[in-house]
PDB file of N, CA and C in Angstrom:
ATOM      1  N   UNK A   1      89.342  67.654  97.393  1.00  0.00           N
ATOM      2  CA  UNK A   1      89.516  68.000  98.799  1.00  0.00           C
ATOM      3  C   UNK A   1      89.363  69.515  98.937  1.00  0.00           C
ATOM      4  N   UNK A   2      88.199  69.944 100.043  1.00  0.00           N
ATOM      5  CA  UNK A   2      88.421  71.615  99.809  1.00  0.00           C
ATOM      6  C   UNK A   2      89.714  71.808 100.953  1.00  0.00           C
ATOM      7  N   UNK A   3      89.349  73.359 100.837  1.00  0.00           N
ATOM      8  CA  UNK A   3      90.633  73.834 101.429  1.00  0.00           C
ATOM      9  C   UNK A   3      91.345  73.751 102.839  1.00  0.00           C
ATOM     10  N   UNK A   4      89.871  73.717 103.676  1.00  0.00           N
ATOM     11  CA  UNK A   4      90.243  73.870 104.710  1.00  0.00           C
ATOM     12  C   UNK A   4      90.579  72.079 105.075  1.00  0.00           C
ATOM     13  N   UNK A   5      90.239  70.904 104.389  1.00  0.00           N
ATOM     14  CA  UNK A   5      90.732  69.903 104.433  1.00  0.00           C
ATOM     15  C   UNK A   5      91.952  69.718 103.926  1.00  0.00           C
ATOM     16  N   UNK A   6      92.753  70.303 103.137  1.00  0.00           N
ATOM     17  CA  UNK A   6      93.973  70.374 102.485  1.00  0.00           C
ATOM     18  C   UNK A   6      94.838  71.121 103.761  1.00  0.00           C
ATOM     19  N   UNK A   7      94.431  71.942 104.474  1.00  0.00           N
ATOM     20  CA  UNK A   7      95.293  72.537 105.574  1.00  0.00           C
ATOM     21  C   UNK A   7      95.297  71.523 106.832  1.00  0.00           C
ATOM     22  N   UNK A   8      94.543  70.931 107.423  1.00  0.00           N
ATOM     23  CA  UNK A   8      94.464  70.038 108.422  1.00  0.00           C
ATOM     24  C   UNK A   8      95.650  69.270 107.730  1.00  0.00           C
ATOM     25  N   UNK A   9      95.271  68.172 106.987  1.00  0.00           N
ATOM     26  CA  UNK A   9      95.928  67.377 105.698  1.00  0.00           C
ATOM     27  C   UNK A   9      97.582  67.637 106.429  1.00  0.00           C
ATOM     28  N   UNK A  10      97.821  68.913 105.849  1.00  0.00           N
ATOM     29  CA  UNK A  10      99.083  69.446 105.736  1.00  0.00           C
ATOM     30  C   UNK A  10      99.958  69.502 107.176  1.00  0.00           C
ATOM     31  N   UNK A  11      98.594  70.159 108.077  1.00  0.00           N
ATOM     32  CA  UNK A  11      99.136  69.993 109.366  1.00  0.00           C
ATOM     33  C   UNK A  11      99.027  68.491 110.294  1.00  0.00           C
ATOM     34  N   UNK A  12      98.732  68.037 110.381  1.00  0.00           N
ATOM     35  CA  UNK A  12      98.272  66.446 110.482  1.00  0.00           C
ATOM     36  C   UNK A  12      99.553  65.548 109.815  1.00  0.00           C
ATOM     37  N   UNK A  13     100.131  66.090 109.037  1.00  0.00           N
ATOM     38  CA  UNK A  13     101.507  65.202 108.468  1.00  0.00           C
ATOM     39  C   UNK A  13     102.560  66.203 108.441  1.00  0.00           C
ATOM     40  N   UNK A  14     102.922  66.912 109.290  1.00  0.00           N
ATOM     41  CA  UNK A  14     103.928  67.571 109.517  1.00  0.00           C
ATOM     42  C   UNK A  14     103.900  67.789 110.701  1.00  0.00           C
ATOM     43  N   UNK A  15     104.985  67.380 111.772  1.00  0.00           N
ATOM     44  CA  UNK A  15     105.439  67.480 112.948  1.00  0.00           C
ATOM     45  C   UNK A  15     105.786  69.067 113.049  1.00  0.00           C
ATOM     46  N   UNK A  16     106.252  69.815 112.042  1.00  0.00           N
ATOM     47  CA  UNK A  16     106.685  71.256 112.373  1.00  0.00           C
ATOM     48  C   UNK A  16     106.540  71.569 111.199  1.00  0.00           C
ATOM     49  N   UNK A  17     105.731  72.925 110.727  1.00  0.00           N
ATOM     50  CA  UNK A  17     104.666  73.092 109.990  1.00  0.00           C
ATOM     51  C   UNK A  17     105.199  74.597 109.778  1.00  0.00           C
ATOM     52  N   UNK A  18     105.579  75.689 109.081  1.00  0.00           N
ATOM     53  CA  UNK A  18     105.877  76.984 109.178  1.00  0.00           C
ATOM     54  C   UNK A  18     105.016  77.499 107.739  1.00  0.00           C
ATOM     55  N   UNK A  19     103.921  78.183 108.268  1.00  0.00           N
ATOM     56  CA  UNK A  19     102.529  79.233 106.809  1.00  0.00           C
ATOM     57  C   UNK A  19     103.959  80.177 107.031  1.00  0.00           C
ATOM     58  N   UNK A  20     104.541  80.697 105.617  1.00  0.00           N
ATOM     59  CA  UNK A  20     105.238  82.065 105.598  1.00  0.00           C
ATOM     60  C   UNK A  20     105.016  82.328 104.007  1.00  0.00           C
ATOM     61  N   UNK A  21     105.844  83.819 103.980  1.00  0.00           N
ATOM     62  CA  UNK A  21     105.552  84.147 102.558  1.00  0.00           C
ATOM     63  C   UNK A  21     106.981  84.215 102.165  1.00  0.00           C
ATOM     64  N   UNK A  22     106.980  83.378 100.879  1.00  0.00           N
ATOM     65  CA  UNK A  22     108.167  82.679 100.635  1.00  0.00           C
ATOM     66  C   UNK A  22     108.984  81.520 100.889  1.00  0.00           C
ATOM     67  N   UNK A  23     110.188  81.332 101.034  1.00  0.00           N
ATOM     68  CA  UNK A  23     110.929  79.709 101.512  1.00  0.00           C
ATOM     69  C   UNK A  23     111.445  80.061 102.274  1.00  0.00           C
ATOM     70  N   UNK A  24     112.174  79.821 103.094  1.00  0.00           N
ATOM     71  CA  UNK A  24     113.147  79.644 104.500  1.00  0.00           C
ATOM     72  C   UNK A  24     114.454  80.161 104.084  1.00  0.00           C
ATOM     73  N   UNK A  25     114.928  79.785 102.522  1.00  0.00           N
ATOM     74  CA  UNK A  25     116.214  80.509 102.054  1.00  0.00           C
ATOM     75  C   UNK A  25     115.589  81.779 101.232  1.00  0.00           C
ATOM     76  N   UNK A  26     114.809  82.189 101.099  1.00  0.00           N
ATOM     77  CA  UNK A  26     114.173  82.930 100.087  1.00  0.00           C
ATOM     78  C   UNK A  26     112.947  83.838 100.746  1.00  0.00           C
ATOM     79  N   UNK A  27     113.198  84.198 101.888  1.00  0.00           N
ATOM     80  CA  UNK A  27     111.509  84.464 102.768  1.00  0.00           C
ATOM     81  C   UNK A  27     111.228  85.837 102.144  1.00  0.00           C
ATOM     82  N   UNK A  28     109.771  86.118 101.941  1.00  0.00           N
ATOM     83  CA  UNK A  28     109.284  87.139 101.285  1.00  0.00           C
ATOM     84  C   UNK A  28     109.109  88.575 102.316  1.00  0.00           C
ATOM     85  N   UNK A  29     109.087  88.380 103.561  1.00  0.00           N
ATOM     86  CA  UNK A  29     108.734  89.492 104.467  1.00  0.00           C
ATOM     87  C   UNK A  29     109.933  89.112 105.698  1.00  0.00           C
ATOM     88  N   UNK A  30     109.436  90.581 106.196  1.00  0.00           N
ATOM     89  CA  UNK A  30     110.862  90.218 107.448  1.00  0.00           C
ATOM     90  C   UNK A  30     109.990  89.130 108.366  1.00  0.00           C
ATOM     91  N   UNK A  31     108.998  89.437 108.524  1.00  0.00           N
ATOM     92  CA  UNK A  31     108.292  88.432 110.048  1.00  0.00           C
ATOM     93  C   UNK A  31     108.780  87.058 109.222  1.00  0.00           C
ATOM     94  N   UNK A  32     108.482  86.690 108.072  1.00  0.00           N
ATOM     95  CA  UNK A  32     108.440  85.221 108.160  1.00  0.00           C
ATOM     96  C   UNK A  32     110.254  85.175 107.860  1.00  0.00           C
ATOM     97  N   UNK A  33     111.228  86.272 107.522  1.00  0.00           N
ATOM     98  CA  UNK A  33     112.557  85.982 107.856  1.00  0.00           C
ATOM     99  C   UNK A  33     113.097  85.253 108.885  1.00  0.00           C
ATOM    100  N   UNK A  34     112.529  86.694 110.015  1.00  0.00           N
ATOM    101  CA  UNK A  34     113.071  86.227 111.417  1.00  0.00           C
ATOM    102  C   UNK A  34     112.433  84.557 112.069  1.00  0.00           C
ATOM    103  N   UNK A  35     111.297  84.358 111.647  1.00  0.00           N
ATOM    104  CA  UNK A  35     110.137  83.356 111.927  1.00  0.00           C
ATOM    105  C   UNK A  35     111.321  82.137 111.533  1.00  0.00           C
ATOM    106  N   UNK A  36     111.895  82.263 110.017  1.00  0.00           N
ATOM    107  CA  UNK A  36     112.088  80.939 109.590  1.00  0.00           C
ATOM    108  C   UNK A  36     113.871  80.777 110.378  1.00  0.00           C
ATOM    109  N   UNK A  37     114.139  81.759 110.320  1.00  0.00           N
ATOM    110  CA  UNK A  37     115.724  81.726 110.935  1.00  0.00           C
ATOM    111  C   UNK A  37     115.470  81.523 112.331  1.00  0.00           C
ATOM    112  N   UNK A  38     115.163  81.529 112.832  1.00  0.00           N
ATOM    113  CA  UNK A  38     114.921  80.973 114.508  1.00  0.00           C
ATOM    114  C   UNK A  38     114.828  79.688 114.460  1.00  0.00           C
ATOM    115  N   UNK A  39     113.279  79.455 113.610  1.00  0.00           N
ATOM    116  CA  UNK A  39     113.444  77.845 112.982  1.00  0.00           C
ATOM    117  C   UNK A  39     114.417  76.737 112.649  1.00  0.00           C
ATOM    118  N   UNK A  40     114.999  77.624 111.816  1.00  0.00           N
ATOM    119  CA  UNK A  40     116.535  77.145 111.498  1.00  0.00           C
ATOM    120  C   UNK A  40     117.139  76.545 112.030  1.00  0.00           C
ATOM    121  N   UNK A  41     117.654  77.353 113.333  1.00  0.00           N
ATOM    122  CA  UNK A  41     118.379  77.415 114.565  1.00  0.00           C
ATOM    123  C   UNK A  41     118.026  76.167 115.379  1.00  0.00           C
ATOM    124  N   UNK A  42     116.928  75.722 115.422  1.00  0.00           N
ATOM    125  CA  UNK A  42     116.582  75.214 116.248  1.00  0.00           C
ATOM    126  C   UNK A  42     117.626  72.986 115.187  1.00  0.00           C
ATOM    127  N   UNK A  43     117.650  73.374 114.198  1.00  0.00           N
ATOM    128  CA  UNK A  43     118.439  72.104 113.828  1.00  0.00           C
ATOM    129  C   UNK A  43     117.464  71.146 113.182  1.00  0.00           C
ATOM    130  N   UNK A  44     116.506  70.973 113.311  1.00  0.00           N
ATOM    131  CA  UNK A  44     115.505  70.239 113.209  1.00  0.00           C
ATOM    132  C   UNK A  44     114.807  70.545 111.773  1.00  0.00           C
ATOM    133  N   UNK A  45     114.695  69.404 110.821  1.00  0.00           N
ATOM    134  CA  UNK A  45     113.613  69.535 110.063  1.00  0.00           C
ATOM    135  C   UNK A  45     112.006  70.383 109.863  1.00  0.00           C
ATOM    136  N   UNK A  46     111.657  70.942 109.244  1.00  0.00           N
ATOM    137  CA  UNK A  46     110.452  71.496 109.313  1.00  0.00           C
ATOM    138  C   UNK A  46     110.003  71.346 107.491  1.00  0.00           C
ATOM    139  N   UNK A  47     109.054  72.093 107.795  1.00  0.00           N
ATOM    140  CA  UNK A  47     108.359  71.745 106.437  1.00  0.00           C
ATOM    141  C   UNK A  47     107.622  73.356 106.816  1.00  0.00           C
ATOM    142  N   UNK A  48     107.465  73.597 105.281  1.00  0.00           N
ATOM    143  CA  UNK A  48     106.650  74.890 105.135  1.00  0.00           C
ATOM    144  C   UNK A  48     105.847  75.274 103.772  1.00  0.00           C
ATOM    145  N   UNK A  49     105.114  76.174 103.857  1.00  0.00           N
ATOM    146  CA  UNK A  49     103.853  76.456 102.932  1.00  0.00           C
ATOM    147  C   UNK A  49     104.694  78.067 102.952  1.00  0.00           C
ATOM    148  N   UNK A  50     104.729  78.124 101.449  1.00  0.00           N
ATOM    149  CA  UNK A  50     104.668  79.281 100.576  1.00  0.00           C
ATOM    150  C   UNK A  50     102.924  79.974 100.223  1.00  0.00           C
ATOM    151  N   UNK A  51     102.548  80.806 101.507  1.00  0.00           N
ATOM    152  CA  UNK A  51     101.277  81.154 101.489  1.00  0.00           C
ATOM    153  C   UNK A  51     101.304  82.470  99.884  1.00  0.00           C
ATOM    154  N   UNK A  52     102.098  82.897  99.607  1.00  0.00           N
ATOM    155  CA  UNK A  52     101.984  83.445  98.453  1.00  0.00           C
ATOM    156  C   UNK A  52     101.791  82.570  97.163  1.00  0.00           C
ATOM    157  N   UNK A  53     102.606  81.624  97.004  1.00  0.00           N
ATOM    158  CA  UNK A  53     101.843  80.493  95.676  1.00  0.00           C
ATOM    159  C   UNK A  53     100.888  79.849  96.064  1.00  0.00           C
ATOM    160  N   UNK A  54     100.109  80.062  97.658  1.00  0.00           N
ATOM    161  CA  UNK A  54      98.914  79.305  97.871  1.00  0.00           C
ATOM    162  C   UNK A  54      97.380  80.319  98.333  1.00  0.00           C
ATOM    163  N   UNK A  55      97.084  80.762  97.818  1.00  0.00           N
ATOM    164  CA  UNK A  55      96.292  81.947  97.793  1.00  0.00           C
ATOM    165  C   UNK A  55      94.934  81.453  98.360  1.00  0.00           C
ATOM    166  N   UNK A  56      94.742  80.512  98.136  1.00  0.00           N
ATOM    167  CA  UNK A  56      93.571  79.947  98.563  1.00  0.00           C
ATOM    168  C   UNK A  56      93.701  79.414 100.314  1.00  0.00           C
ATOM    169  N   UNK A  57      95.416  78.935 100.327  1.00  0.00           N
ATOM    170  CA  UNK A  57      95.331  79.150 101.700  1.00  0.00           C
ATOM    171  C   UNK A  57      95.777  80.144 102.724  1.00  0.00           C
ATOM    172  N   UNK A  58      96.500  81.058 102.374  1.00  0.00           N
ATOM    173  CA  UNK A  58      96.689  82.487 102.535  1.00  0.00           C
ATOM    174  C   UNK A  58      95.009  83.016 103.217  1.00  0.00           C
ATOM    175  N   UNK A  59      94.036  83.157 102.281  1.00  0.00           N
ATOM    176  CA  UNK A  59      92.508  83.195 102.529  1.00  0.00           C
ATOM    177  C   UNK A  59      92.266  82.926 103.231  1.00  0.00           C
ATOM    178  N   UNK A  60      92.355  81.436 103.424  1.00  0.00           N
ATOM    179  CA  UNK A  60      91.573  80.401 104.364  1.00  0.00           C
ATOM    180  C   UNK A  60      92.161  79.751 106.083  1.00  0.00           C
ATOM    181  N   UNK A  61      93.829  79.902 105.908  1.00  0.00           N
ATOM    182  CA  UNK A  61      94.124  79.740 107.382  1.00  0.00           C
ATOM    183  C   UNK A  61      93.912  80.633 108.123  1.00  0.00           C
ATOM    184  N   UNK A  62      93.877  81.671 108.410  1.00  0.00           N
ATOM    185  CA  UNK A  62      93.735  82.938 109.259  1.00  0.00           C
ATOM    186  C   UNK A  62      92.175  82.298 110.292  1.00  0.00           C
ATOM    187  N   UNK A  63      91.323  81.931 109.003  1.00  0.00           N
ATOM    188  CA  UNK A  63      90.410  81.784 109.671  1.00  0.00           C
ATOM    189  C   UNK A  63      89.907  80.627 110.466  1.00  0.00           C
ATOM    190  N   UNK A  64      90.556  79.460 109.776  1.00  0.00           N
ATOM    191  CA  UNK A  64      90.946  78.042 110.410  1.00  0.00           C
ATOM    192  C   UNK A  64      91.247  78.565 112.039  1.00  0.00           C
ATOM    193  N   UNK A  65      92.843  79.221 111.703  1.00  0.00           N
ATOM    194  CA  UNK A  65      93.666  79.141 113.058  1.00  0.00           C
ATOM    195  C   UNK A  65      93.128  80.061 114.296  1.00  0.00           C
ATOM    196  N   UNK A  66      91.899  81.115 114.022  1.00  0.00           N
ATOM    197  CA  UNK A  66      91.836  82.247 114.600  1.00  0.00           C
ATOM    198  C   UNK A  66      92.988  83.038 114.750  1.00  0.00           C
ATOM    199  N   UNK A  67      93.681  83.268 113.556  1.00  0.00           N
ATOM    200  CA  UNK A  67      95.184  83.771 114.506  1.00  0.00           C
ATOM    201  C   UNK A  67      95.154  84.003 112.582  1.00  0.00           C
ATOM    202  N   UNK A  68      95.207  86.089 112.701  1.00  0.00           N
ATOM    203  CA  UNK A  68      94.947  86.953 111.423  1.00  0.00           C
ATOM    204  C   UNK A  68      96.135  87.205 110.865  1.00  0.00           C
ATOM    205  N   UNK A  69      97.600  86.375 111.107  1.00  0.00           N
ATOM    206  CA  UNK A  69      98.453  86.973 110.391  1.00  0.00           C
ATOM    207  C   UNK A  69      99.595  85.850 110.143  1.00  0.00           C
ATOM    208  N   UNK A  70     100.276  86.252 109.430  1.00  0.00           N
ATOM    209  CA  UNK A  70     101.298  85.082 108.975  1.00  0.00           C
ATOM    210  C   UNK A  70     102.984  85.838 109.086  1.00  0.00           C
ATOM    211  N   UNK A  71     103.768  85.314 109.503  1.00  0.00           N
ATOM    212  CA  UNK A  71     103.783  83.511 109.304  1.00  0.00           C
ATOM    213  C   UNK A  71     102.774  82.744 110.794  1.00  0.00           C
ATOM    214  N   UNK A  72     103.002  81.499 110.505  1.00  0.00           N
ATOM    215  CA  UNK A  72     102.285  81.245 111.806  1.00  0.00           C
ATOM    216  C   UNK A  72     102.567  79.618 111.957  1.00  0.00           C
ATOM    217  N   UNK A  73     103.236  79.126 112.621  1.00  0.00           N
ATOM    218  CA  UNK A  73     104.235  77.965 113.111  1.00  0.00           C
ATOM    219  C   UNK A  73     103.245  77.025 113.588  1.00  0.00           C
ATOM    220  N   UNK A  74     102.787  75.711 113.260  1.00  0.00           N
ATOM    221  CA  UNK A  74     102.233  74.929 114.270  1.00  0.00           C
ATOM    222  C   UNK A  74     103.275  73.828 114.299  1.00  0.00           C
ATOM    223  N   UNK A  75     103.173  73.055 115.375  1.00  0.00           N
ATOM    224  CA  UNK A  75     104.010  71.679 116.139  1.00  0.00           C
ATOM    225  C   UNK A  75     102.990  70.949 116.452  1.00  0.00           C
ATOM    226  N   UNK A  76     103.439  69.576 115.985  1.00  0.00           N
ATOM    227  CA  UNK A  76     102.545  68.673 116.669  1.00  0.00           C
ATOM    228  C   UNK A  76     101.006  68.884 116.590  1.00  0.00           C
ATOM    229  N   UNK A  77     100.263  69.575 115.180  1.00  0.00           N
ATOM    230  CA  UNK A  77      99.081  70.041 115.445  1.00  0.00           C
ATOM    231  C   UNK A  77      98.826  70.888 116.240  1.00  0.00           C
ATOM    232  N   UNK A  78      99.389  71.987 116.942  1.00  0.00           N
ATOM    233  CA  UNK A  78      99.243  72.727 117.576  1.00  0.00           C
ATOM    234  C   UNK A  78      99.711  74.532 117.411  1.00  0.00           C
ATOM    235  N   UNK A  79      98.767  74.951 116.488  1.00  0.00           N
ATOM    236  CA  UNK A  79      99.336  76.314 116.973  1.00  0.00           C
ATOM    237  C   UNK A  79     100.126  77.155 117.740  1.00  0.00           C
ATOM    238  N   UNK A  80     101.715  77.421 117.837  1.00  0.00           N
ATOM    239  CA  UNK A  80     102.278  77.481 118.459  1.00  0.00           C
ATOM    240  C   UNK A  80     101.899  79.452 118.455  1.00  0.00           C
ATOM    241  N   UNK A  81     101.635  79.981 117.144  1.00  0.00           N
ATOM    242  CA  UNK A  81     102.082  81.912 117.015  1.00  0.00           C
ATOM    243  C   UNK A  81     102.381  82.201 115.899  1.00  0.00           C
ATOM    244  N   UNK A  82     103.174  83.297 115.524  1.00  0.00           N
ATOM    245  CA  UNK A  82     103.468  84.032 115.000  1.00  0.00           C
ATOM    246  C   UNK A  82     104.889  84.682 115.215  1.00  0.00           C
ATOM    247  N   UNK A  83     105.466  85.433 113.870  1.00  0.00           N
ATOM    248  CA  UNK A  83     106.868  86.061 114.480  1.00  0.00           C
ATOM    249  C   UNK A  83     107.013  86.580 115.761  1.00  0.00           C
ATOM    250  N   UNK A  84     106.540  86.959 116.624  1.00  0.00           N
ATOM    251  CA  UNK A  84     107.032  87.579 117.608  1.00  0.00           C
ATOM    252  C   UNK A  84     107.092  86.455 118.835  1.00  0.00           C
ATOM    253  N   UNK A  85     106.050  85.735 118.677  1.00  0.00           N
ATOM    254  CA  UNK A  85     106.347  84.551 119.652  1.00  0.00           C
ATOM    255  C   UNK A  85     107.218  83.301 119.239  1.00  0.00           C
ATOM    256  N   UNK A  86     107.506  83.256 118.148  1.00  0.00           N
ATOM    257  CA  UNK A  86     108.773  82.423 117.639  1.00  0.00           C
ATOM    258  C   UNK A  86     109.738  82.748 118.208  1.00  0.00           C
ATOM    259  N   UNK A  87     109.780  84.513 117.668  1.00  0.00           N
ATOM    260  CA  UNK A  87     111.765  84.796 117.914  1.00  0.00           C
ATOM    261  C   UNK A  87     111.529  84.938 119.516  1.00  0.00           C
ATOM    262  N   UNK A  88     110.795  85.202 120.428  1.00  0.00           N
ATOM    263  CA  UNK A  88     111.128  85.106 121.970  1.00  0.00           C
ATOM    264  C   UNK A  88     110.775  83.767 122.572  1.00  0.00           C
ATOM    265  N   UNK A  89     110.448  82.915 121.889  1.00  0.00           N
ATOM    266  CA  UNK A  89     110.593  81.472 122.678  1.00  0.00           C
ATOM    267  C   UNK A  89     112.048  80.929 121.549  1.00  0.00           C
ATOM    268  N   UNK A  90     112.480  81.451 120.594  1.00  0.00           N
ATOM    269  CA  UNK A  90     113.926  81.257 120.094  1.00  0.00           C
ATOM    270  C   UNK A  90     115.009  81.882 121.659  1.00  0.00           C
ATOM    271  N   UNK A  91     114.722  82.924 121.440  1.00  0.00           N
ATOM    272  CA  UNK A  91     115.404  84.021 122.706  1.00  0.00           C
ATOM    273  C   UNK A  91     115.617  82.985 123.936  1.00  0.00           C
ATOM    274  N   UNK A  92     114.760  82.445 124.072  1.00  0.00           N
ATOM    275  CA  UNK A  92     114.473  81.704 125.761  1.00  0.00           C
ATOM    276  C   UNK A  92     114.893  80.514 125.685  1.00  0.00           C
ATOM    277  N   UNK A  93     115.051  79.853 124.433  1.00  0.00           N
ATOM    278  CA  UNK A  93     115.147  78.381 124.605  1.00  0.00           C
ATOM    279  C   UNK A  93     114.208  77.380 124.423  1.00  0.00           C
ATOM    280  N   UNK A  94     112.945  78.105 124.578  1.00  0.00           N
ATOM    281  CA  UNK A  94     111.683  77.160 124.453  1.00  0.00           C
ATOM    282  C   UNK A  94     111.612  76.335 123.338  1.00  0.00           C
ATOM    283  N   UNK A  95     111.662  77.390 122.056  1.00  0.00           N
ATOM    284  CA  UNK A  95     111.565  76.704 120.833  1.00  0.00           C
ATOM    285  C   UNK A  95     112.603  75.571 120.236  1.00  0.00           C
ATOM    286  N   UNK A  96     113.686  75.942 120.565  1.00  0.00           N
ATOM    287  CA  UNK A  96     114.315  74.418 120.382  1.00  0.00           C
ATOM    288  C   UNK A  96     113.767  73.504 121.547  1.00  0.00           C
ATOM    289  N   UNK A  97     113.389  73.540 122.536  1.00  0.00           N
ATOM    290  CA  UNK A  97     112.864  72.545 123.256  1.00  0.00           C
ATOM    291  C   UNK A  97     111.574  72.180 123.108  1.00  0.00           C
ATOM    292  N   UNK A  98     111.022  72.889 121.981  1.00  0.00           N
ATOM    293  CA  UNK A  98     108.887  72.244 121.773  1.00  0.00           C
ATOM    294  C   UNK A  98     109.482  71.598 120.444  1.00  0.00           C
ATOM    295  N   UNK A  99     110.271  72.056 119.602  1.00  0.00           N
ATOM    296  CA  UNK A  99     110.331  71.564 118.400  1.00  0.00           C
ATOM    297  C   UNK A  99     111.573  69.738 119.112  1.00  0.00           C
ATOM    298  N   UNK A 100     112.489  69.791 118.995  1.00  0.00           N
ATOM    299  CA  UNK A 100     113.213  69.184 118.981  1.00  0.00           C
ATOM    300  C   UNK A 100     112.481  67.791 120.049  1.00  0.00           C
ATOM    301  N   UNK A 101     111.817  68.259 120.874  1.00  0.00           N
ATOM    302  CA  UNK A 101     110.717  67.028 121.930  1.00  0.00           C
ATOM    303  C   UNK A 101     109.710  66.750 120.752  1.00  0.00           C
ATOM    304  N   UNK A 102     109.154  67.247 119.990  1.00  0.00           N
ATOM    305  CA  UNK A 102     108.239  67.183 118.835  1.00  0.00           C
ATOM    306  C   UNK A 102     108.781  66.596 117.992  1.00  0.00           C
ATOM    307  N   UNK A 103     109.698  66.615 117.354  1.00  0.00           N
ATOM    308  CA  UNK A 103     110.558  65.619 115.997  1.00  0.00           C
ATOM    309  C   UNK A 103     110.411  64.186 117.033  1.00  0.00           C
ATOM    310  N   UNK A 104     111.279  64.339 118.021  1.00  0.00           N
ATOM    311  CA  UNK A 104     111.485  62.671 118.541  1.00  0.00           C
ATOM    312  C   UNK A 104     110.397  62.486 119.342  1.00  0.00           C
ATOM    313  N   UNK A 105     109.372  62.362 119.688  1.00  0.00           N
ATOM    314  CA  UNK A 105     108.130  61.921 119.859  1.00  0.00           C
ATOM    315  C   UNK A 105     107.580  61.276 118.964  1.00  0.00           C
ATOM    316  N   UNK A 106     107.801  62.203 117.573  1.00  0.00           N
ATOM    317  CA  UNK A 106     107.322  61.288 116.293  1.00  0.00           C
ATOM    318  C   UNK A 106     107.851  60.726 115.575  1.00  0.00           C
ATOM    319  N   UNK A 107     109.170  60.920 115.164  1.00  0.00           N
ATOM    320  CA  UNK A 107     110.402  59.746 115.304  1.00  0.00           C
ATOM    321  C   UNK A 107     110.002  58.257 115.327  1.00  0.00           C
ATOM    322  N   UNK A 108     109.999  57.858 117.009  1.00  0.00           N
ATOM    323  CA  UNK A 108     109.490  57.013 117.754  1.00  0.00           C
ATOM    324  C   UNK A 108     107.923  56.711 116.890  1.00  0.00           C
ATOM    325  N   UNK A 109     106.596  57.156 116.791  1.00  0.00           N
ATOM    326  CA  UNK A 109     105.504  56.893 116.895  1.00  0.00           C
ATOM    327  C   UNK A 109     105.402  56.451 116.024  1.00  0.00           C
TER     328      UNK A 109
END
């Protein structure tokens, strides 16, 4: 499977999807800190890619997603951003409400 089929793959079976550098208890940079702790917050399961042990996709999503930097959150197949639009739809409320409508949608399906 090449790469950019291994990333669909990945996103395609994950309802909430977080590219960061490092783990969620262990995050390698502040963006994907704040990125994964908002996440957190929100209660809900997620799943995530350690783009530093994945180098090949580190490379290759930027250019998939049009979107040049990491971390970078998709839901539901959908590109949601990056740290700064995480922690202000955390701020607002949004993000527990795209994620948490996103788990039980697929829940159900």
């Amino acid at each position: 499977m090449d790469i950019i089929e291994t990333i669909k793959d990945q996103i395609a079976k994950n309802t909430v999807l977080l590219y960061m550098k490092g783990a969620p208890n262990a995050p390698q940079c502040g963006f994907s800190a704040k990125a994964s702790q908002a996440l957190m917050a929100c209660g809900e399961k997620f799943a995530y890619v350690d783009i530093l042990q994945n180098p090949e996709i580190r490379a290759n999503l930027p250019k998939y997603a049009n979107w040049p930097t990491f971390p970078q959150l998709w839901v539901d197949g959908e590109l949601v951003g990056g740290s700064d639009i995480i922690v202000e739809m955390h701020a607002d409320g949004s993000l527990q409400k795209l994620v948490k409508e996103a788990v039980e949608k697929n829940a159900t399906a």
